[in-house]
Protein backbone atom coordinates (compact mmCIF):
# COMPACT_ATOMS: atom_id res chain seq x y z
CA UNK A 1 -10.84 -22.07 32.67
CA UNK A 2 -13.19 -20.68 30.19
CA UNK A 3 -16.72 -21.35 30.58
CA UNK A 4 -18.92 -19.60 27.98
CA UNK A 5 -18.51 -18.92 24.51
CA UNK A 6 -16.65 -15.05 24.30
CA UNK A 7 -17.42 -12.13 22.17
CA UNK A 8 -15.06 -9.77 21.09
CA UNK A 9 -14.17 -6.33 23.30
CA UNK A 10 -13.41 -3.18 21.12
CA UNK A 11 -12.35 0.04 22.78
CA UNK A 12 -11.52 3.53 21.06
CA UNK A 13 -8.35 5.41 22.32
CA UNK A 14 -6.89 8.71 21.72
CA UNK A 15 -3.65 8.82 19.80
CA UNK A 16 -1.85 9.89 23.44
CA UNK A 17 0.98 8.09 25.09
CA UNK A 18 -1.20 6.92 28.09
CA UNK A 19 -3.19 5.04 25.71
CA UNK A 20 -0.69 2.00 26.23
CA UNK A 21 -1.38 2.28 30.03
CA UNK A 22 -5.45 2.26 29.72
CA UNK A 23 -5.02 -0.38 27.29
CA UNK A 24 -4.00 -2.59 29.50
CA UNK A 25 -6.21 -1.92 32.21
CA UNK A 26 -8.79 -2.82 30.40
CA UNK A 27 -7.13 -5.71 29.06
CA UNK A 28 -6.18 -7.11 32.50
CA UNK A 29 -9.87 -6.62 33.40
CA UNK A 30 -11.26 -9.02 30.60
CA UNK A 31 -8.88 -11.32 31.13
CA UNK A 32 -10.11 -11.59 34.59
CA UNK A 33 -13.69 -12.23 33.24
CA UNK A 34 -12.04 -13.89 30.45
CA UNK A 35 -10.33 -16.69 33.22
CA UNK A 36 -7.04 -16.65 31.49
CA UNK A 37 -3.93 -17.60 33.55
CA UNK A 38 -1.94 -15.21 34.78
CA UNK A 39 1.04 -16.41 32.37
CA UNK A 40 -0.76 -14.96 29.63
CA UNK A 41 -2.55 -12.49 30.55
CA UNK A 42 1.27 -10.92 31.64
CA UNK A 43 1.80 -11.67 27.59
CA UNK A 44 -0.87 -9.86 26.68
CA UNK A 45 -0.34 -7.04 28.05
CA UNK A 46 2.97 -6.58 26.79
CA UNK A 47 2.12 -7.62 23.38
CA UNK A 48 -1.05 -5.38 23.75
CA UNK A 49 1.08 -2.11 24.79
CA UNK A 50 3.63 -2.64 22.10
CA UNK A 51 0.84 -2.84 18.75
CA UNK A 52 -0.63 0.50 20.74
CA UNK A 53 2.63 2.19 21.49
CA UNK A 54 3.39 1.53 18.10
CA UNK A 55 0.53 2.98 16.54
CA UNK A 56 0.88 6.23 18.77
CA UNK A 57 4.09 6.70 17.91
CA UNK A 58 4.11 5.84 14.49
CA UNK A 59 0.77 6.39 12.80
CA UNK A 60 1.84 9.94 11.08
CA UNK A 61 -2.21 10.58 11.51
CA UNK A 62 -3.40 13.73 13.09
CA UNK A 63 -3.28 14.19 16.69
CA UNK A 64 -7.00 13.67 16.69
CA UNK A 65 -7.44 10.64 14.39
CA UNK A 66 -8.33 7.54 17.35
CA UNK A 67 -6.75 4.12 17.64
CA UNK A 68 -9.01 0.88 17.68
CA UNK A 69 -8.24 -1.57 19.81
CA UNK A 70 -10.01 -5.03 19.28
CA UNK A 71 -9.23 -8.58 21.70
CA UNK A 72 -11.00 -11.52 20.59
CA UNK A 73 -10.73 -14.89 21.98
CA UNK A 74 -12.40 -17.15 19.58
CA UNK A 75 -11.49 -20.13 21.45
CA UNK A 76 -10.45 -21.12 25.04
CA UNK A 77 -7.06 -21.73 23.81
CA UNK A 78 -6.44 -18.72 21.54
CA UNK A 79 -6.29 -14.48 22.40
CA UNK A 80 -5.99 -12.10 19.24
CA UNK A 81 -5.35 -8.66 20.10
CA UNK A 82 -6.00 -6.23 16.88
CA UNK A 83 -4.89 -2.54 16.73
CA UNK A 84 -6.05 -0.66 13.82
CA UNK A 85 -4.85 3.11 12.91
CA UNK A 86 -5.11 5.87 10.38
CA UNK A 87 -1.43 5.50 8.89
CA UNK A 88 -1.67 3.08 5.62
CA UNK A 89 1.68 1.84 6.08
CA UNK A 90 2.41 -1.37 7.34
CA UNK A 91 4.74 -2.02 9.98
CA UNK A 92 8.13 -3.88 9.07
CA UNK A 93 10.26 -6.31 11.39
CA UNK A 94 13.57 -4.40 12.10
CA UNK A 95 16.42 -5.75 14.45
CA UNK A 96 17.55 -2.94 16.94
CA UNK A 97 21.56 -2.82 17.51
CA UNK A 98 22.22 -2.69 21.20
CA UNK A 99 22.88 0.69 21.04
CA UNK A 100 19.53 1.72 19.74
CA UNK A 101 17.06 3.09 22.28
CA UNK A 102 13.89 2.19 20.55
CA UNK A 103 13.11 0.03 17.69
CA UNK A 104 12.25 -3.08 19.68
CA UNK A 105 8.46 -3.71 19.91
CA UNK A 106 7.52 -5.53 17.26
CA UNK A 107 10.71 -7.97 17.38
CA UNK A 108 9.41 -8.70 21.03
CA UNK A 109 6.04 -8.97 19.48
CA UNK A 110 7.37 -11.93 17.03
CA UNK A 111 8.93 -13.48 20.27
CA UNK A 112 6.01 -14.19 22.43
CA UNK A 113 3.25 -13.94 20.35
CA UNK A 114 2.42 -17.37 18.48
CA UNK A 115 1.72 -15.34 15.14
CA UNK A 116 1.95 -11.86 14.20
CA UNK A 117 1.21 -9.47 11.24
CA UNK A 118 -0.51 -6.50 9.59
CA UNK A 119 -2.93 -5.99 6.71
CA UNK A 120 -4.90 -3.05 5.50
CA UNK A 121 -8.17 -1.95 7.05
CA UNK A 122 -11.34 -2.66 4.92
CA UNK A 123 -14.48 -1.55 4.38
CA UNK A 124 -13.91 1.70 3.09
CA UNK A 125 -11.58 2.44 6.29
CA UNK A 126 -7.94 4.10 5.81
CA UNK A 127 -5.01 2.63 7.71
CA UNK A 128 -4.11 -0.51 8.97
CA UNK A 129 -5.08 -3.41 11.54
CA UNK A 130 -1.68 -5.08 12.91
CA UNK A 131 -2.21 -8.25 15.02
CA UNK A 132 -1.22 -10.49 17.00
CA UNK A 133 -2.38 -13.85 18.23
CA UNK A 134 -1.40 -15.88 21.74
CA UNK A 135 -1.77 -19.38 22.44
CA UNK A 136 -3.28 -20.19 25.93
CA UNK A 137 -3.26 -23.45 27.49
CA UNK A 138 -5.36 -26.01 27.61
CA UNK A 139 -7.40 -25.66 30.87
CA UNK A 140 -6.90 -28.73 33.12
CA UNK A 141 -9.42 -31.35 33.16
CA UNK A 142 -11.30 -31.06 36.55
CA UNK A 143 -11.73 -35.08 36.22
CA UNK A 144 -7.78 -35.99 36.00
């Protein structure tokens, strides 16, 4: 159950494929402070390592441009995760064939997040922000 008002987190991460991996620690650490069920905090972090695997993989940015991450929960009953890059272009929806061996993220994105989407950074910044947003439950009245 949450039980204070919550800021957002922001990290900074290198453009690396490990960056998925110490996304998600950190992640799974806030959500701990955070109180969120374990249910979604599993969500998260699969909807968390799929905006940042995207963005490593697909942000045709230098090797030494970073990746922001951003996780906001502006409510007890709502998590947005935000992953901003250098690359301009914004990611499309595309439906892997079963014989593809990547191409999948962002449709499992659209399945278990409860909205989804990308805009352009602002404020004078290049690339893109995609999101995502995750309903939590209602935390269980202690009085019931």
């Amino acid at each position: 159950m949450i039980t204070q008002p919550v800021d957002a987190v922001e990290w900074m991460l290198p453009r690396h494929p490990r960056s998925a991996s110490r996304a998600r620690i950190r992640l799974l650490r806030q959500a701990f402070d955070w109180q969120i069920d374990v249910e979604s905090a599993e969500t998260a972090l699969i909807l968390l390592s799929e905006l940042v695997t995207n963005a490593c993989r697909h942000a045709r940015s230098p090797r030494d441009r970073m990746i922001g991450v951003r996780v906001l929960l502006p409510t007890s009953s709502l998590l947005r995760i935000e992953v901003s890059d250098a690359n301009p272009e914004l990611p499309t929806l595309r439906h892997a064939t079963p014989d593809d061996e990547s191409g999948r993220g962002l449709e499992l994105v659209a399945a278990l997040a409860t909205s989804w989407g990308a805009h352009p950074r602002g404020e004078g910044y290049i690339g893109k922000t995609a999101w995502c947003e995750l309903a939590l439950p209602t935390p269980a009245n202690p009085h019931d």
